[in-house]
Protein backbone atom coordinates (compact mmCIF):
# COMPACT_ATOMS: atom_id res chain seq x y z
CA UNK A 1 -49.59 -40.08 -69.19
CA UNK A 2 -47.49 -39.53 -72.30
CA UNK A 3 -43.90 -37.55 -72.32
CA UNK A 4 -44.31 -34.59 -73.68
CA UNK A 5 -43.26 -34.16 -77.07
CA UNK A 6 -41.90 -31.21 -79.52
CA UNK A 7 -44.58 -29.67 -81.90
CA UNK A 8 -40.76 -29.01 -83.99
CA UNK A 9 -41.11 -30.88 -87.53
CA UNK A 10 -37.42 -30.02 -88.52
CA UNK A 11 -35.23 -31.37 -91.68
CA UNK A 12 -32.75 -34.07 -90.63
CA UNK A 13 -29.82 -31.71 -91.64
CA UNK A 14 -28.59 -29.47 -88.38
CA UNK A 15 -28.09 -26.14 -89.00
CA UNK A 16 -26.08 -23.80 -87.35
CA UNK A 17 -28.11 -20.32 -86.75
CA UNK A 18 -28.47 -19.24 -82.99
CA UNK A 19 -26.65 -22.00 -81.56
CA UNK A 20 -23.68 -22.30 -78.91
CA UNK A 21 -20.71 -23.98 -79.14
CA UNK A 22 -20.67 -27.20 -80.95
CA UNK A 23 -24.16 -26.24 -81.72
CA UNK A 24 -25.15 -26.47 -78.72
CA UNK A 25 -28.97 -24.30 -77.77
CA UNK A 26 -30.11 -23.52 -74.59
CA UNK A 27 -32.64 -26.74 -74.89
CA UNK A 28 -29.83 -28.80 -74.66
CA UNK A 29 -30.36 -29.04 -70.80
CA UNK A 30 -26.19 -28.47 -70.36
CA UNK A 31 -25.86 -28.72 -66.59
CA UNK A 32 -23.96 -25.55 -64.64
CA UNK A 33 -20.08 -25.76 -64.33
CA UNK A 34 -18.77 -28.29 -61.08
CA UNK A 35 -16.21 -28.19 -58.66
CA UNK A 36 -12.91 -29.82 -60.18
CA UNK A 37 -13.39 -33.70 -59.29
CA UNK A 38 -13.14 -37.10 -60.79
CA UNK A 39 -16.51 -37.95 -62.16
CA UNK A 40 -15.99 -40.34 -64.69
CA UNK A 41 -15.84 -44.32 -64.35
CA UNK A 42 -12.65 -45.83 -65.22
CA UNK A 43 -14.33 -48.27 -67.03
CA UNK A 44 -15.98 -48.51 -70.25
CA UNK A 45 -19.65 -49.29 -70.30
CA UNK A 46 -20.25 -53.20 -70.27
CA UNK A 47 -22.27 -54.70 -73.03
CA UNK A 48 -25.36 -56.16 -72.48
CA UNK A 49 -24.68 -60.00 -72.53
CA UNK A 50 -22.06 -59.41 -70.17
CA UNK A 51 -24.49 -57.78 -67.79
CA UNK A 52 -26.67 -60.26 -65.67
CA UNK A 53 -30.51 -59.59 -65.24
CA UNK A 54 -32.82 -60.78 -62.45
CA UNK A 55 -35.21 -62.68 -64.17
CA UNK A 56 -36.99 -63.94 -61.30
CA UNK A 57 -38.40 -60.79 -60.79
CA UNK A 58 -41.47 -59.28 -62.36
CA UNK A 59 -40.67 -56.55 -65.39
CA UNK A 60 -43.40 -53.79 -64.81
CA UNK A 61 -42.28 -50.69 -66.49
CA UNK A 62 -42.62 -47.10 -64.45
CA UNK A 63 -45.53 -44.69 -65.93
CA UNK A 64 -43.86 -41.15 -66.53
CA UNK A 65 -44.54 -39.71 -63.49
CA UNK A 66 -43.52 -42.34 -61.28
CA UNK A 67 -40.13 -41.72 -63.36
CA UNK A 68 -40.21 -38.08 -62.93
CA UNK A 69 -40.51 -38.20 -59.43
CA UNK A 70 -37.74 -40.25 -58.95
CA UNK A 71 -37.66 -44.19 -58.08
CA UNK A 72 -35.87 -46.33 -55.37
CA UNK A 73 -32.09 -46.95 -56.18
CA UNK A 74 -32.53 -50.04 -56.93
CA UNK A 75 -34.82 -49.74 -59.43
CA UNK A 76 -33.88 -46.88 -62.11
CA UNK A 77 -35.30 -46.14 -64.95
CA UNK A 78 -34.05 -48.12 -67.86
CA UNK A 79 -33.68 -45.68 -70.97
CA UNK A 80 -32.80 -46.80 -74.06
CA UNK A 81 -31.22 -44.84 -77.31
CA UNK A 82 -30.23 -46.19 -80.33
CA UNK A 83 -28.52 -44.88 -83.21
CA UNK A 84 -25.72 -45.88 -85.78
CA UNK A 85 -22.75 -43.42 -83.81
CA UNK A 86 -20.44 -43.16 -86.88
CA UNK A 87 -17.67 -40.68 -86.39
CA UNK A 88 -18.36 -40.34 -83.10
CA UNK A 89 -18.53 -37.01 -82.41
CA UNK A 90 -20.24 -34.19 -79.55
CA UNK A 91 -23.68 -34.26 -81.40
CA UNK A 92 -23.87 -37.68 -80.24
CA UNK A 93 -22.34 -37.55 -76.64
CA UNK A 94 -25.27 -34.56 -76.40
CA UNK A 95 -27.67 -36.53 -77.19
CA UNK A 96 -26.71 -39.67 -75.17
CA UNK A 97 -26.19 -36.99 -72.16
CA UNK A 98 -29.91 -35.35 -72.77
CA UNK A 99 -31.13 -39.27 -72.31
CA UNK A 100 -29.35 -39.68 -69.58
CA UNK A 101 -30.91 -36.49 -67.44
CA UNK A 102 -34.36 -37.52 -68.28
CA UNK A 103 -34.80 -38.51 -65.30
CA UNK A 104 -33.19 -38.17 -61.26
CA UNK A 105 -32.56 -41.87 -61.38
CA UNK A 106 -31.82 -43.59 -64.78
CA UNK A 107 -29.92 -46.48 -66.53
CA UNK A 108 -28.83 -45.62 -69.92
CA UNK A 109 -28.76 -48.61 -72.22
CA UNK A 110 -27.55 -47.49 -75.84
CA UNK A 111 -28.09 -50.01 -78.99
CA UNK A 112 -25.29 -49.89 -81.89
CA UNK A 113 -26.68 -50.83 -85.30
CA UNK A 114 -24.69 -53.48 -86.90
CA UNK A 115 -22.35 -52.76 -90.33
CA UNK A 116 -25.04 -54.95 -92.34
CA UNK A 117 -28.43 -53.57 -91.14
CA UNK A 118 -26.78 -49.62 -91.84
CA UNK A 119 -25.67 -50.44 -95.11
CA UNK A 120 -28.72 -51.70 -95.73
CA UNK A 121 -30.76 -49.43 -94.82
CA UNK A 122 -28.80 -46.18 -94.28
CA UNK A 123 -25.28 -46.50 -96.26
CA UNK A 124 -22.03 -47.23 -95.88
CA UNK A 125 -20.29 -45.96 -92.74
CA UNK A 126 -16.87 -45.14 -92.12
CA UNK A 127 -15.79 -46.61 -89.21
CA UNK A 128 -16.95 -50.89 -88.82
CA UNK A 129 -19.50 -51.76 -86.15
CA UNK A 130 -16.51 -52.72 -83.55
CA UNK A 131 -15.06 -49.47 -83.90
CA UNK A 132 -18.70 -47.72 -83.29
CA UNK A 133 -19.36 -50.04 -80.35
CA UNK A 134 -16.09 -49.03 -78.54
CA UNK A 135 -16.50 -45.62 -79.20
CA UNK A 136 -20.03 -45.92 -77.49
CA UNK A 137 -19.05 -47.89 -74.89
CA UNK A 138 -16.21 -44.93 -73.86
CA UNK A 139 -19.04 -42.48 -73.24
CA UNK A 140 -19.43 -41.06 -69.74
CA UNK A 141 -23.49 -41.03 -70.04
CA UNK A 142 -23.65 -44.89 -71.55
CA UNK A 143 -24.58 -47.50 -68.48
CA UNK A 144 -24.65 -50.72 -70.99
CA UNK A 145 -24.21 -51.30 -74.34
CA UNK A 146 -26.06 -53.06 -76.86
CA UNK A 147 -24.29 -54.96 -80.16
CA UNK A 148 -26.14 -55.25 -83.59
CA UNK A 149 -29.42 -53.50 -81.95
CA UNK A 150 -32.34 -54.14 -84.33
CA UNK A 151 -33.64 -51.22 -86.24
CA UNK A 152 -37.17 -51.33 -85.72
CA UNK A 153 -38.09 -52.15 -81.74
CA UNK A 154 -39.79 -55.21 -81.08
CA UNK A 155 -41.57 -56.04 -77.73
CA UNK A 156 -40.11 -58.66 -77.72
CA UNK A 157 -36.78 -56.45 -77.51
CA UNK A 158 -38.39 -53.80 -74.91
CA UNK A 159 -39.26 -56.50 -72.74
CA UNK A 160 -35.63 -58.70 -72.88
CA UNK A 161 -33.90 -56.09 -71.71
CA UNK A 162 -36.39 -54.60 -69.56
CA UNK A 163 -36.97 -50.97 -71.04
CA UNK A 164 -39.03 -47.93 -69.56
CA UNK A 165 -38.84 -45.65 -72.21
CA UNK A 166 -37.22 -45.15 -75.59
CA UNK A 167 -34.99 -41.42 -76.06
CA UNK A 168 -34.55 -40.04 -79.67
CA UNK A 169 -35.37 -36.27 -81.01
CA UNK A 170 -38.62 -36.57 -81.84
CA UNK A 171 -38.62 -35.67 -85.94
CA UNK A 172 -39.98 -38.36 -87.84
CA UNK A 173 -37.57 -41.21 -88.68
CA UNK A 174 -38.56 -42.51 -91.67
CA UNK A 175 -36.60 -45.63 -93.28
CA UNK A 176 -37.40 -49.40 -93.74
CA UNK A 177 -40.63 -49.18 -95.38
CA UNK A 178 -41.96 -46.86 -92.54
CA UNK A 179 -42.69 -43.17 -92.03
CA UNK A 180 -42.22 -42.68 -88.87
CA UNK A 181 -39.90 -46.33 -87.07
CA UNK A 182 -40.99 -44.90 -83.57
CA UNK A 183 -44.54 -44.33 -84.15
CA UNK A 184 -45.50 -47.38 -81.97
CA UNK A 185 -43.13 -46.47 -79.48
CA UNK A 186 -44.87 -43.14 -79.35
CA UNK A 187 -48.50 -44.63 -79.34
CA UNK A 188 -47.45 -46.81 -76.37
CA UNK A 189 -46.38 -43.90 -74.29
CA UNK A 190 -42.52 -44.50 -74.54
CA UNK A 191 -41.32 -42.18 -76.01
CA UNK A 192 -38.77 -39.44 -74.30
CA UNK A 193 -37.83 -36.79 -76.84
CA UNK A 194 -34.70 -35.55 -77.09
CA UNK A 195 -33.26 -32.22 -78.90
CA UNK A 196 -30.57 -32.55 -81.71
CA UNK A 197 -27.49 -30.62 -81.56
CA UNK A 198 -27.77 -28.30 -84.39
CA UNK A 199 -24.45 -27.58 -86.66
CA UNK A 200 -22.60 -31.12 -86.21
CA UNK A 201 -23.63 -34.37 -87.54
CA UNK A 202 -21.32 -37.40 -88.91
CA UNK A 203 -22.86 -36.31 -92.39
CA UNK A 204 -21.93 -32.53 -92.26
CA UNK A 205 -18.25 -34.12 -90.92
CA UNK A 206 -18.17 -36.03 -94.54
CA UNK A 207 -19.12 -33.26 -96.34
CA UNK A 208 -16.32 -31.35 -95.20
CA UNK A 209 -13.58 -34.16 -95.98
CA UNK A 210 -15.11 -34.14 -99.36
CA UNK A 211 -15.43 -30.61 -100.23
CA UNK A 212 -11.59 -30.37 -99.49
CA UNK A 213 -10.72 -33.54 -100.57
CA UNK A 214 -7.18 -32.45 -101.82
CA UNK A 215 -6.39 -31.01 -98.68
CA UNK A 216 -6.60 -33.96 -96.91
CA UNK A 217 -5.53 -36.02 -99.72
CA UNK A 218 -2.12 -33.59 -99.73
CA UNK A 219 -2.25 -33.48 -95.90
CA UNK A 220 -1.72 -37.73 -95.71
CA UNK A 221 0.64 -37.66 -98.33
CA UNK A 222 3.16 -35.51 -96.08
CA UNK A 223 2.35 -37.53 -93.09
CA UNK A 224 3.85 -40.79 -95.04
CA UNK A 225 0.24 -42.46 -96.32
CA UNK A 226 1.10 -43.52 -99.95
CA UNK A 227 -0.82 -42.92 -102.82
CA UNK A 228 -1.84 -46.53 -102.93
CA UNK A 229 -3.29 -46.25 -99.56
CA UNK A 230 -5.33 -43.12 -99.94
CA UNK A 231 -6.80 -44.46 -103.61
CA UNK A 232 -5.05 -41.50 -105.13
CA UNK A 233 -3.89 -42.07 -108.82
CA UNK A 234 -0.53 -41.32 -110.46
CA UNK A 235 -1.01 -38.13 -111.85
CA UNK A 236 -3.04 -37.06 -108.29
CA UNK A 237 -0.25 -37.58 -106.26
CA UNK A 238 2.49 -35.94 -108.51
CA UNK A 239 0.30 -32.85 -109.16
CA UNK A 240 0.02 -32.98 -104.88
CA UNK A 241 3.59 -32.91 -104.74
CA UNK A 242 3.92 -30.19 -107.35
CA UNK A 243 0.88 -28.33 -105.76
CA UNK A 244 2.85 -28.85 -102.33
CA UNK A 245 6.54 -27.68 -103.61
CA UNK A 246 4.75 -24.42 -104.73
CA UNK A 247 3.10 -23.71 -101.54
CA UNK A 248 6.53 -24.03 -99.73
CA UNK A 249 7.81 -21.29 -102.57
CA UNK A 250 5.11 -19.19 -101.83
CA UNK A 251 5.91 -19.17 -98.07
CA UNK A 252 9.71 -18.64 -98.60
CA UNK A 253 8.55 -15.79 -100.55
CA UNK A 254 6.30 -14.49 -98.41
CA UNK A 255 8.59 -14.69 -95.64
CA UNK A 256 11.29 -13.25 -97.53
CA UNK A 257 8.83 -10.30 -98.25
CA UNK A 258 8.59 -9.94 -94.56
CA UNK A 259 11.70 -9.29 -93.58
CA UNK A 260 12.71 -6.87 -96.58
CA UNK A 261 10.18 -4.92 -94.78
CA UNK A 262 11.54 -5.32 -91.53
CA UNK A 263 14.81 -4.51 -92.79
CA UNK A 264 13.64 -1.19 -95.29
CA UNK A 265 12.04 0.20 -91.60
CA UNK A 266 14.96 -0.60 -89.76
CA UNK A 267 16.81 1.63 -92.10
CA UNK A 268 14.30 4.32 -92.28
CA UNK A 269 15.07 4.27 -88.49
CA UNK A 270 18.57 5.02 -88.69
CA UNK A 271 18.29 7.68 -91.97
CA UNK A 272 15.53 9.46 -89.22
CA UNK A 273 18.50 8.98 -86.14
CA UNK A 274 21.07 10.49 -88.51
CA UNK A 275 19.40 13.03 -89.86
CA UNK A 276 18.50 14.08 -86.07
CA UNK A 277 22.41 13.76 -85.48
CA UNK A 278 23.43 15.74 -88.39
CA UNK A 279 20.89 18.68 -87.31
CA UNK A 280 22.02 18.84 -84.38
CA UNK A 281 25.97 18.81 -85.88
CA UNK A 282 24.97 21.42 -88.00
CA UNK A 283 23.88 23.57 -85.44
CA UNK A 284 26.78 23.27 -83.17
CA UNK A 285 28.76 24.17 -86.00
CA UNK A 286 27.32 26.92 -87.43
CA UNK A 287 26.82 28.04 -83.59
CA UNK A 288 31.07 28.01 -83.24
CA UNK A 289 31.37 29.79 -86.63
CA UNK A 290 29.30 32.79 -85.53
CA UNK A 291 30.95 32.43 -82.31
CA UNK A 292 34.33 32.92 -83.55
CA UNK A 293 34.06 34.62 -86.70
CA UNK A 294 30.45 36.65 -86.44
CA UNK A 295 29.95 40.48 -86.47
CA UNK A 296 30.42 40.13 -82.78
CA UNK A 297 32.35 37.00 -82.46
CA UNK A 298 35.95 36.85 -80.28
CA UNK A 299 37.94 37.28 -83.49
CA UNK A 300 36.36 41.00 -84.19
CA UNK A 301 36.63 41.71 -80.56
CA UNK A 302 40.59 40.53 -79.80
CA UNK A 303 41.55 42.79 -83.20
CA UNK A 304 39.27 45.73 -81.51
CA UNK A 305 41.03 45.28 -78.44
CA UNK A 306 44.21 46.54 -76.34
CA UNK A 307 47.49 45.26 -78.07
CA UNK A 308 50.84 43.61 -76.62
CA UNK A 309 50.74 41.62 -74.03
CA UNK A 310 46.77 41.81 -74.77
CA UNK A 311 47.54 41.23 -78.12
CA UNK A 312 49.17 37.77 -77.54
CA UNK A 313 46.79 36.50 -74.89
CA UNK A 314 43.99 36.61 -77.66
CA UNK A 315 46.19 35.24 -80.58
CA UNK A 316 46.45 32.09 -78.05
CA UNK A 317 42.83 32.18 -77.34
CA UNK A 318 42.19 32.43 -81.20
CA UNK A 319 44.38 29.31 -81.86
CA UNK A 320 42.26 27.41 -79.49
CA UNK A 321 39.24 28.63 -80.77
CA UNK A 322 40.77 27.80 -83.99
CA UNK A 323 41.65 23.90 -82.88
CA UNK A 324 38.56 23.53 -81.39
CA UNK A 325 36.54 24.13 -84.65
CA UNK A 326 38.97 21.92 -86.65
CA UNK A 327 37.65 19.27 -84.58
CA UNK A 328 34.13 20.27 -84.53
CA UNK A 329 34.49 20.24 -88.30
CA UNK A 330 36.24 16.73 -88.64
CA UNK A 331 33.12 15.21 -86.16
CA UNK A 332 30.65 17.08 -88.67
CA UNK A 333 31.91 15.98 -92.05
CA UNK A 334 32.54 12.49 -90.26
CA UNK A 335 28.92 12.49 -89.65
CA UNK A 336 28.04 13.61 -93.30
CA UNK A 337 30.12 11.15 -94.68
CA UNK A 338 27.77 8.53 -93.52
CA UNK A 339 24.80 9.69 -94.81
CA UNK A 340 23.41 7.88 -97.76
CA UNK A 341 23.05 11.29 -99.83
CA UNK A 342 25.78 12.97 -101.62
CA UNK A 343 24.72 16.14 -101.80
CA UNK A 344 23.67 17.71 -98.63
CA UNK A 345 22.35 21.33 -97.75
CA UNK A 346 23.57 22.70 -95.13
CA UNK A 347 21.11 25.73 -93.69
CA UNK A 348 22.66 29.15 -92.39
CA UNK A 349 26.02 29.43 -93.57
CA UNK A 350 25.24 30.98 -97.32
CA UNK A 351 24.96 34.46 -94.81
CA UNK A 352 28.85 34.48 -93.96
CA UNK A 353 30.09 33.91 -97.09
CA UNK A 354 29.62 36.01 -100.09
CA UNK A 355 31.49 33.94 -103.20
CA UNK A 356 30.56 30.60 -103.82
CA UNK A 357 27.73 28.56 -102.44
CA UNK A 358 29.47 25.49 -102.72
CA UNK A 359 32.49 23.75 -100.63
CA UNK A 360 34.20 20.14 -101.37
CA UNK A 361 34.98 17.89 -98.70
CA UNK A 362 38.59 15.61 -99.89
CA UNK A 363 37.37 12.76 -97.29
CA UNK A 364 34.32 11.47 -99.22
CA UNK A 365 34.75 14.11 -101.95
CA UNK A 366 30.94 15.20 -101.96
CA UNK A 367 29.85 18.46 -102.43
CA UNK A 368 27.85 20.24 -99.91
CA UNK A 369 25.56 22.97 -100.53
CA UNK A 370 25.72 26.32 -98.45
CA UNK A 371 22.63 28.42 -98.22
């Protein structure tokens, strides 16, 4: 019996709509969260002519079921994946992971396209074949490791290194003169699809360093590339320089803007705190004016009262009064004096007086309004 395969006939390019992080969708098989333990080896996959195989015994591959319902220890399923891992990245390690899961018991074998059969039949790759094998190799799902895999199976191949069944998404890989490089792998019942992870892929990771080329190009600069280094010509890297000497004006700006704002509320603060304080003043003030000199304030009521000894007593009490609102007066114009107004109005007071409506104060000689 064939593995079943996806009736999905997708573009190569991933997309990102409805899909988890790192593009991940809920076909992705992700397994449930674990206990916090050590599950990794601590050492990288081995590659496969370092690996010793039992020739002696007989290579008869497992049917599908036999696979699904899990075989001896001894004798796991050997799943192979191939691809051309440039840029390593978490669409890949997805992928490799799906293969791995396939089944209870298997033995992932990947196989790492060489730098001359991708340039030849792909294009040019940015990291070299040994940095694509090691970065293979240092995947938790990857068993054994296969250098300058071929990129159209063989039986020949399947049967050297012993293979069950062959993992890949299942859209139609068309390249080398064929439409479809795994159609006989399908035809022979070998094939185990796989799901791509949607939204990543080493060519949408391009892309992006292209379309913002200058960014990066700026960004090695600081970091102490030179121009020679990061193909950048003459002019380039002076206007990066230029570009990156305006930026840094821009931010001294901006953070100069900042904190004249911080600074303009701060003051507003204090205006609103003195103005409170000068209210209040005001009212104490006017309160001890009325007090002492008000229809029936203590001055009207000592002169209405018994004289002599009487008469004394309040003269005394009037000179306090009278020392006591010199210094409420000196703490009120101290307070005005302060304020960043020079003209102030000062409510209540334009009732006791019935000549002029204005006063002048020698300390900060401003004028003050009385209403």
């Amino acid at each position: 019996m064939e593995p079943p395969t996806s009736s999905r006939l997708n573009s190569r390019k991933r997309r990102k709509d409805g899909s988890g992080p790192n593009g991940a969708t809920e076909l992705d098989g992700i397994p449930p969260k674990m206990s916090r333990r050590s599950l990794g080896l601590r050492e990288p996959a081995p590659f496969s002519d370092e690996v010793e195989i039992d020739y002696s015994k007989p290579y008869i591959r497992v049917t599908y079921e036999e696979a699904m319902r899990g075989t001896p220890l001894d004798r796991p399923v050997r799943v192979y994946a191939d691809g051309i891992f440039d840029l390593f990245h978490s669409g890949h390690a997805r992928a490799l992971m799906q293969a791995k899961n396939l089944f209870p018991n298997t033995y992932l074998i990947v196989g790492v396209c060489s730098d001359e059969l991708t340039h030849n039949f792909k294009g040019f790759t940015v990291m070299n074949e040994n940095e694509r094998y090691d970065a293979v190799q240092h995947c938790r799902y990857v068993d054994e490791v296969v250098r300058n895999a071929p990129w159209t199976l063989t039986p020949e191949f399947l049967a050297e290194h012993r293979i069950d069944f062959v993992a890949h998404d299942d859209i139609p890989y068309s390249s080398a003169g064929s439409d479809d490089v795994y159609k006989h792998i399908k035809e022979a019942g070998m094939f185990a699809p796989t799901q791509r992870t949607e939204g990543i892929s080493t060519s949408d990771i391009i892309t992006r360093i292209v379309r913002d080329y200058d960014v990066y190009a700026r960004r090695n600069l600081q970091r102490g590339y030179t121009a020679k280094e990061l193909n950048v010509s003459f002019i380039n890297e002076k206007k990066y320089h230029l570009q990156e000497r305006v930026d840094k004006v821009k931010k001294r700006v901006k953070d100069v803007e900042e904190k004249s704002k911080e600074f303009v509320q701060k003051v507003e603060e204090k205006s609103i705190d003195l103005i409170q304080k000068w209210e209040e003043k005001s009212r104490e003030f006017i309160g001890n004016f009325l007090e002492m000199f008000g229809p029936e304030g203590a001055l009207v009521r000592s002169c209405s009262g018994k004289k002599g000894k009487g008469t004394l007593k309040t003269l005394t009490d009037i000179v306090g009064l009278l020392q006591s609102l010199q210094r409420k007066c000196l703490a009120f114009v101290a307070v005005l004096s302060v304020l960043p107004v020079s003209r102030q109005v000062v409510p209540g007071l334009g009732s006791l007086f019935s000549g002029s409506t204005h006063c002048h104060c020698q300390q900060d000689n401003a004028s003050y309004i009385v209403e």
